[in-house]
PDB file of N, CA and C in Angstrom:
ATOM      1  N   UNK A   1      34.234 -11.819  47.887  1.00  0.00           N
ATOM      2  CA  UNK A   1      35.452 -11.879  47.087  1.00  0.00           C
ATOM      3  C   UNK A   1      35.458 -10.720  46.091  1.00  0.00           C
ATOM      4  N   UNK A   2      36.512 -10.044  45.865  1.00  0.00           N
ATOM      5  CA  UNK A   2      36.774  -9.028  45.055  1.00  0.00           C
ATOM      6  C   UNK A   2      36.545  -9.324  43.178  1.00  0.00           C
ATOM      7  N   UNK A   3      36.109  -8.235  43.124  1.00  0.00           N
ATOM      8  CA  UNK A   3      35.448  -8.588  41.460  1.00  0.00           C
ATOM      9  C   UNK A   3      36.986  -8.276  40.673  1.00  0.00           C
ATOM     10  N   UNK A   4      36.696  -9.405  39.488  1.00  0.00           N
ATOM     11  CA  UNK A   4      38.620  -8.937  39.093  1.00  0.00           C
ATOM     12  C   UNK A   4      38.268  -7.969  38.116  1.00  0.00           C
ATOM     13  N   UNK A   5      39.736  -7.925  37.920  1.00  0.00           N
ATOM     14  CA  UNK A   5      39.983  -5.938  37.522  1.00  0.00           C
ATOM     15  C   UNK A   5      40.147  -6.442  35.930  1.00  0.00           C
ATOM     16  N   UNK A   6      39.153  -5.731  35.293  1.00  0.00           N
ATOM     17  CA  UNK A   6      39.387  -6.203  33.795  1.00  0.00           C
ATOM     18  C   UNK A   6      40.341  -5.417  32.697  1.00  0.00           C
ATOM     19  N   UNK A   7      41.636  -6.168  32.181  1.00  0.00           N
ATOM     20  CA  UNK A   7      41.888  -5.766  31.317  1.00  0.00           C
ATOM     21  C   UNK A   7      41.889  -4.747  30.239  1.00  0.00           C
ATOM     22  N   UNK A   8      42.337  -3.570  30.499  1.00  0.00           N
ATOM     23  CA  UNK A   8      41.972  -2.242  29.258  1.00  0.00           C
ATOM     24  C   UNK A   8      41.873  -2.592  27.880  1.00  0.00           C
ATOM     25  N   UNK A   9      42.845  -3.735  27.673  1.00  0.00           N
ATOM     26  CA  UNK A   9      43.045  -3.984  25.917  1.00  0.00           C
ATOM     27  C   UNK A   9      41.895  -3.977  25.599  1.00  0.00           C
ATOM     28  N   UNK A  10      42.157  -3.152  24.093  1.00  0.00           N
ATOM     29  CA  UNK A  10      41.109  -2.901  22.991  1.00  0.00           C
ATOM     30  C   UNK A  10      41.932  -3.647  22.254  1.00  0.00           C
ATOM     31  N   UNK A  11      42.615  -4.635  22.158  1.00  0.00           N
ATOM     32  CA  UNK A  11      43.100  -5.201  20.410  1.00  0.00           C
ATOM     33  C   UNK A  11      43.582  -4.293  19.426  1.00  0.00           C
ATOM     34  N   UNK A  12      44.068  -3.186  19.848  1.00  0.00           N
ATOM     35  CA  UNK A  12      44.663  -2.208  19.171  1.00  0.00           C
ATOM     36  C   UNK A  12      45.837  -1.416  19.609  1.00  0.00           C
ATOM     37  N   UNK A  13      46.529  -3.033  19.635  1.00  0.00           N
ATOM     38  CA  UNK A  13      48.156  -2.644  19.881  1.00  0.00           C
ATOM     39  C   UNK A  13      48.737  -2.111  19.214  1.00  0.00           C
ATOM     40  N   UNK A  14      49.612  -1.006  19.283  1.00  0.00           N
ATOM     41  CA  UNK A  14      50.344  -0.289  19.004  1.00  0.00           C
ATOM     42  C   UNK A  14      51.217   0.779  19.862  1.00  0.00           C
ATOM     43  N   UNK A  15      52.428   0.326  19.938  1.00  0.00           N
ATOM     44  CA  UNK A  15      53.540   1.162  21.087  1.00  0.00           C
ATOM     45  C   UNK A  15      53.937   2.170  20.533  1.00  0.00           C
ATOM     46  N   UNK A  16      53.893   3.542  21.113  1.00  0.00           N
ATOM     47  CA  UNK A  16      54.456   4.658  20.692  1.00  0.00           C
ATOM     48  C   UNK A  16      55.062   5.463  22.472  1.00  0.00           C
ATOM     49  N   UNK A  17      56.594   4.801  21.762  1.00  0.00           N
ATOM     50  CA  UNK A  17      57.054   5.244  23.423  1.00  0.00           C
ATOM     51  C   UNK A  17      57.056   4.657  24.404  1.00  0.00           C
ATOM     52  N   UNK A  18      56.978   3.444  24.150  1.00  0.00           N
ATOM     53  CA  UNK A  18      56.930   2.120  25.264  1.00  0.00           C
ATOM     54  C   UNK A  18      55.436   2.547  25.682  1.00  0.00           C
ATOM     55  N   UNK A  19      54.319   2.981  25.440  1.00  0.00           N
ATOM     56  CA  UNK A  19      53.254   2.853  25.826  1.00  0.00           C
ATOM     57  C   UNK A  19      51.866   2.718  24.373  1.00  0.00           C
ATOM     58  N   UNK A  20      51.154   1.554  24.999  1.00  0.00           N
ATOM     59  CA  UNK A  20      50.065   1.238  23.927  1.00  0.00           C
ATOM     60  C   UNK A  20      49.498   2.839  23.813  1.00  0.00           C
ATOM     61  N   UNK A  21      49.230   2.511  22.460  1.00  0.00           N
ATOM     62  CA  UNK A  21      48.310   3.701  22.185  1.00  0.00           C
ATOM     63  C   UNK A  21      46.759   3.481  22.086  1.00  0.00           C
ATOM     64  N   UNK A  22      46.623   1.896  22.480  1.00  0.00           N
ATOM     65  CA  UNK A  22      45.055   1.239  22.357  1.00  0.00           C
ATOM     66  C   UNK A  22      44.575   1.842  23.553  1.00  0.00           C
ATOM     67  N   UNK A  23      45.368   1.009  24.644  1.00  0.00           N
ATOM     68  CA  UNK A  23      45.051   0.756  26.089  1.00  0.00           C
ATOM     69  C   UNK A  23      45.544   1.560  27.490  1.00  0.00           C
ATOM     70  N   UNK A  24      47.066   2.115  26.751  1.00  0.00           N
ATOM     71  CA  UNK A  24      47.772   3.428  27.596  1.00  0.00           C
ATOM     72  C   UNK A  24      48.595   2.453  28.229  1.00  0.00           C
ATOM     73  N   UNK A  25      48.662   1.091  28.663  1.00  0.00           N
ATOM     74  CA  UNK A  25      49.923   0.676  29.399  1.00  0.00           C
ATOM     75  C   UNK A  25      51.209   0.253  29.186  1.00  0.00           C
ATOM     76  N   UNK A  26      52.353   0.499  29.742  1.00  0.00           N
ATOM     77  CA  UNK A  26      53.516   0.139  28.866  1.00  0.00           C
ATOM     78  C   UNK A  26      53.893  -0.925  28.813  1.00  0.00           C
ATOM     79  N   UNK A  27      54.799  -1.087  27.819  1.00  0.00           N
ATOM     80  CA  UNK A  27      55.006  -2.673  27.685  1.00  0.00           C
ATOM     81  C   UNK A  27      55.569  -3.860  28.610  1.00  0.00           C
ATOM     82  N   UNK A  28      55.835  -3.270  29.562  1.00  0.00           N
ATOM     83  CA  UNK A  28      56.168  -3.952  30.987  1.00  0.00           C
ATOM     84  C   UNK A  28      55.064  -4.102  31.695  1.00  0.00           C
ATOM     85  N   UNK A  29      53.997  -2.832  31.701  1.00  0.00           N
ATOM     86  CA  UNK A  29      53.158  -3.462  32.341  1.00  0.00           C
ATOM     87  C   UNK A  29      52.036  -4.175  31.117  1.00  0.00           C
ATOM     88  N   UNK A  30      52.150  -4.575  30.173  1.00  0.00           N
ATOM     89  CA  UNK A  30      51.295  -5.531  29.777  1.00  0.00           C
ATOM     90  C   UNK A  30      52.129  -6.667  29.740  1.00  0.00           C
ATOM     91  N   UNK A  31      53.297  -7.028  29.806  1.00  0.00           N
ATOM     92  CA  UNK A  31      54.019  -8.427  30.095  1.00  0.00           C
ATOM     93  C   UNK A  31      53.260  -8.838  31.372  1.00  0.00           C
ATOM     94  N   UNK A  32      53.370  -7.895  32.580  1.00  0.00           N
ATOM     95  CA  UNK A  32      53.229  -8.054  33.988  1.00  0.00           C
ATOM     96  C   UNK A  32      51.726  -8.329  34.361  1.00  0.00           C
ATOM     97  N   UNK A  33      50.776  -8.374  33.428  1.00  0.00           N
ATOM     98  CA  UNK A  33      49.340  -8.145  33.788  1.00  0.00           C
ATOM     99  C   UNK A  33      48.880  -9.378  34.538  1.00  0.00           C
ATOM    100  N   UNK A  34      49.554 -10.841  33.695  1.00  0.00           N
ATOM    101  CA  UNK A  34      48.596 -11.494  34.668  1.00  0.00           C
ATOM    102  C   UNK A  34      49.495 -11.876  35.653  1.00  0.00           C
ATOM    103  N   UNK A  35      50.107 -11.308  36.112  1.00  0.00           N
ATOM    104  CA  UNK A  35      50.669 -11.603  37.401  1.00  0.00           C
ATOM    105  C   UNK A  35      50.460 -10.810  38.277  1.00  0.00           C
ATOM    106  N   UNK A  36      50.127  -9.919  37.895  1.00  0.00           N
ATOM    107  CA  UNK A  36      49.692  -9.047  38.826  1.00  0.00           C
ATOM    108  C   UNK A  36      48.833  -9.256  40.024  1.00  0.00           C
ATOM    109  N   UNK A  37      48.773  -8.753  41.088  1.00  0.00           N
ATOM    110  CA  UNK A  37      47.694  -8.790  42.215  1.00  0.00           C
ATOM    111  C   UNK A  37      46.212  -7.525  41.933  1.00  0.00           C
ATOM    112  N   UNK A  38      45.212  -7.604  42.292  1.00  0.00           N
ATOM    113  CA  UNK A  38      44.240  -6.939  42.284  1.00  0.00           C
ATOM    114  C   UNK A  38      44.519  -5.479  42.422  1.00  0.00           C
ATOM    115  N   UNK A  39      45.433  -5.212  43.202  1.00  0.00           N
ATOM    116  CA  UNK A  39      45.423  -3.771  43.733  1.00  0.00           C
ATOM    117  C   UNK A  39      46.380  -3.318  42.520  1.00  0.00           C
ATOM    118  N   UNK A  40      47.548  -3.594  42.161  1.00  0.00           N
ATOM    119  CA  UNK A  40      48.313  -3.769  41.333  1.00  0.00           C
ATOM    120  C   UNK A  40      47.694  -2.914  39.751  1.00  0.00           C
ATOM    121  N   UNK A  41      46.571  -4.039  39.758  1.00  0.00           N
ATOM    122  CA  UNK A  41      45.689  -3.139  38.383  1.00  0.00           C
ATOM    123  C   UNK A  41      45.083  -2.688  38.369  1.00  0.00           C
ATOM    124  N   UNK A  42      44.646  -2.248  39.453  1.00  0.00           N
ATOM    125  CA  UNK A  42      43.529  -0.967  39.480  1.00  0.00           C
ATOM    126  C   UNK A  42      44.523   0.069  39.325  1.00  0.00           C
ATOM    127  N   UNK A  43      45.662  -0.009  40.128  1.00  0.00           N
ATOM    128  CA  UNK A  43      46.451   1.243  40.091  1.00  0.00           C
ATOM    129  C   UNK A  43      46.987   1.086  38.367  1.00  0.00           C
ATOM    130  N   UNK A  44      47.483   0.527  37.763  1.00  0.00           N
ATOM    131  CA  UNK A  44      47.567   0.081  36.494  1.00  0.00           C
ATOM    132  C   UNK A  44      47.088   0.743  35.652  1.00  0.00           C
ATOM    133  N   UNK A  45      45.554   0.629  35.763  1.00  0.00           N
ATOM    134  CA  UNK A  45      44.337   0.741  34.918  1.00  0.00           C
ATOM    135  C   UNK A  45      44.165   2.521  34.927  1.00  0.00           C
ATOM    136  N   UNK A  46      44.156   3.149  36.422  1.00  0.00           N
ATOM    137  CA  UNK A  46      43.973   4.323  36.557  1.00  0.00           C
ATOM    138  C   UNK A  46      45.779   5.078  35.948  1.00  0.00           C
ATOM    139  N   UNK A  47      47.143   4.685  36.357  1.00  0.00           N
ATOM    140  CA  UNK A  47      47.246   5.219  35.334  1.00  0.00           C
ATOM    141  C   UNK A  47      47.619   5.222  33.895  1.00  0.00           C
ATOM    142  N   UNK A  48      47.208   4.289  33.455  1.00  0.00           N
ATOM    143  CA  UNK A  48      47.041   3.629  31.894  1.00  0.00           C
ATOM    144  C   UNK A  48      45.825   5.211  31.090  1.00  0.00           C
ATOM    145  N   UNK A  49      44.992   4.975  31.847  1.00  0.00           N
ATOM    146  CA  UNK A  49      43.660   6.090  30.983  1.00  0.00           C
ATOM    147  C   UNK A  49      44.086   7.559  30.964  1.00  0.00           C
ATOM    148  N   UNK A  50      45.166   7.702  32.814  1.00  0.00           N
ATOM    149  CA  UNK A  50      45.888   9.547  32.402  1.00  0.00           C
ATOM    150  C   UNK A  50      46.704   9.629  31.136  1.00  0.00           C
ATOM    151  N   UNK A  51      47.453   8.437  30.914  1.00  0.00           N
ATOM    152  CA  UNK A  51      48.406   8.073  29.720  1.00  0.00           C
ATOM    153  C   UNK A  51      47.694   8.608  28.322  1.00  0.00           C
ATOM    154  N   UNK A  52      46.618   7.359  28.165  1.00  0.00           N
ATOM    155  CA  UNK A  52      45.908   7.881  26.918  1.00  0.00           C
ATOM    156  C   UNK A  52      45.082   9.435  26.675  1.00  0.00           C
ATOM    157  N   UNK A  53      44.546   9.801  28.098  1.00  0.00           N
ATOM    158  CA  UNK A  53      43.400  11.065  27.845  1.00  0.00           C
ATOM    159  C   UNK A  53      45.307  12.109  27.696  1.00  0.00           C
ATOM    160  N   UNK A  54      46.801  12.201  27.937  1.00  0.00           N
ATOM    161  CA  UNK A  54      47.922  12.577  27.790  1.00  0.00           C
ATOM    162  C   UNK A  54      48.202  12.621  26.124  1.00  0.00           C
ATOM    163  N   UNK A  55      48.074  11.385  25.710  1.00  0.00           N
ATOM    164  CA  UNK A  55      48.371  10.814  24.192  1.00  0.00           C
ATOM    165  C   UNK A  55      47.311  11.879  23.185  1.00  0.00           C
ATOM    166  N   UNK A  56      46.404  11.964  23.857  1.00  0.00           N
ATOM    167  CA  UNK A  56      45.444  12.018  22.825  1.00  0.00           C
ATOM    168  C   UNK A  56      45.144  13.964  22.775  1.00  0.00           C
ATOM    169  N   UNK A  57      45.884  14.572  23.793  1.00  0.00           N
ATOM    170  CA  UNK A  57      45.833  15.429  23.998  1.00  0.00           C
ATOM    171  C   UNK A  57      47.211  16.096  22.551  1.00  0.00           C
ATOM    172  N   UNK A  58      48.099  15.501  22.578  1.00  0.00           N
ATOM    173  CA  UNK A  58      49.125  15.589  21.310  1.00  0.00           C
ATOM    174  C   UNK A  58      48.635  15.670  20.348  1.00  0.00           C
TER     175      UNK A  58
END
């Protein structure tokens, strides 16, 4: 059985631009998280982190 895909949140919500600046995902996809399917958040997750290593580049 597939290992589940853990959650990016750091508890350091904050939206700038419809996207966390904790975790990198937007606010649709953190409504959508636990509904999500496995594959769903990996793709999620990968691009949630281009988001932030993007953010942080500003």
């Amino acid at each position: 059985m597939p290992k589940e895909v853990k959650s990016p949140c750091i508890s350091e919500c904050k939206l700038k631009h419809e996207v966390c600046t904790g975790c990198g995902r937007t606010r649709d996809e953190i409504k959508e998280w636990k509904g999500m399917k496995r594959r769903d958040r990996l793709e999620t997750v990968q691009l949630a982190t281009r988001r932030l290593k993007a953010l942080k580049k500003k």
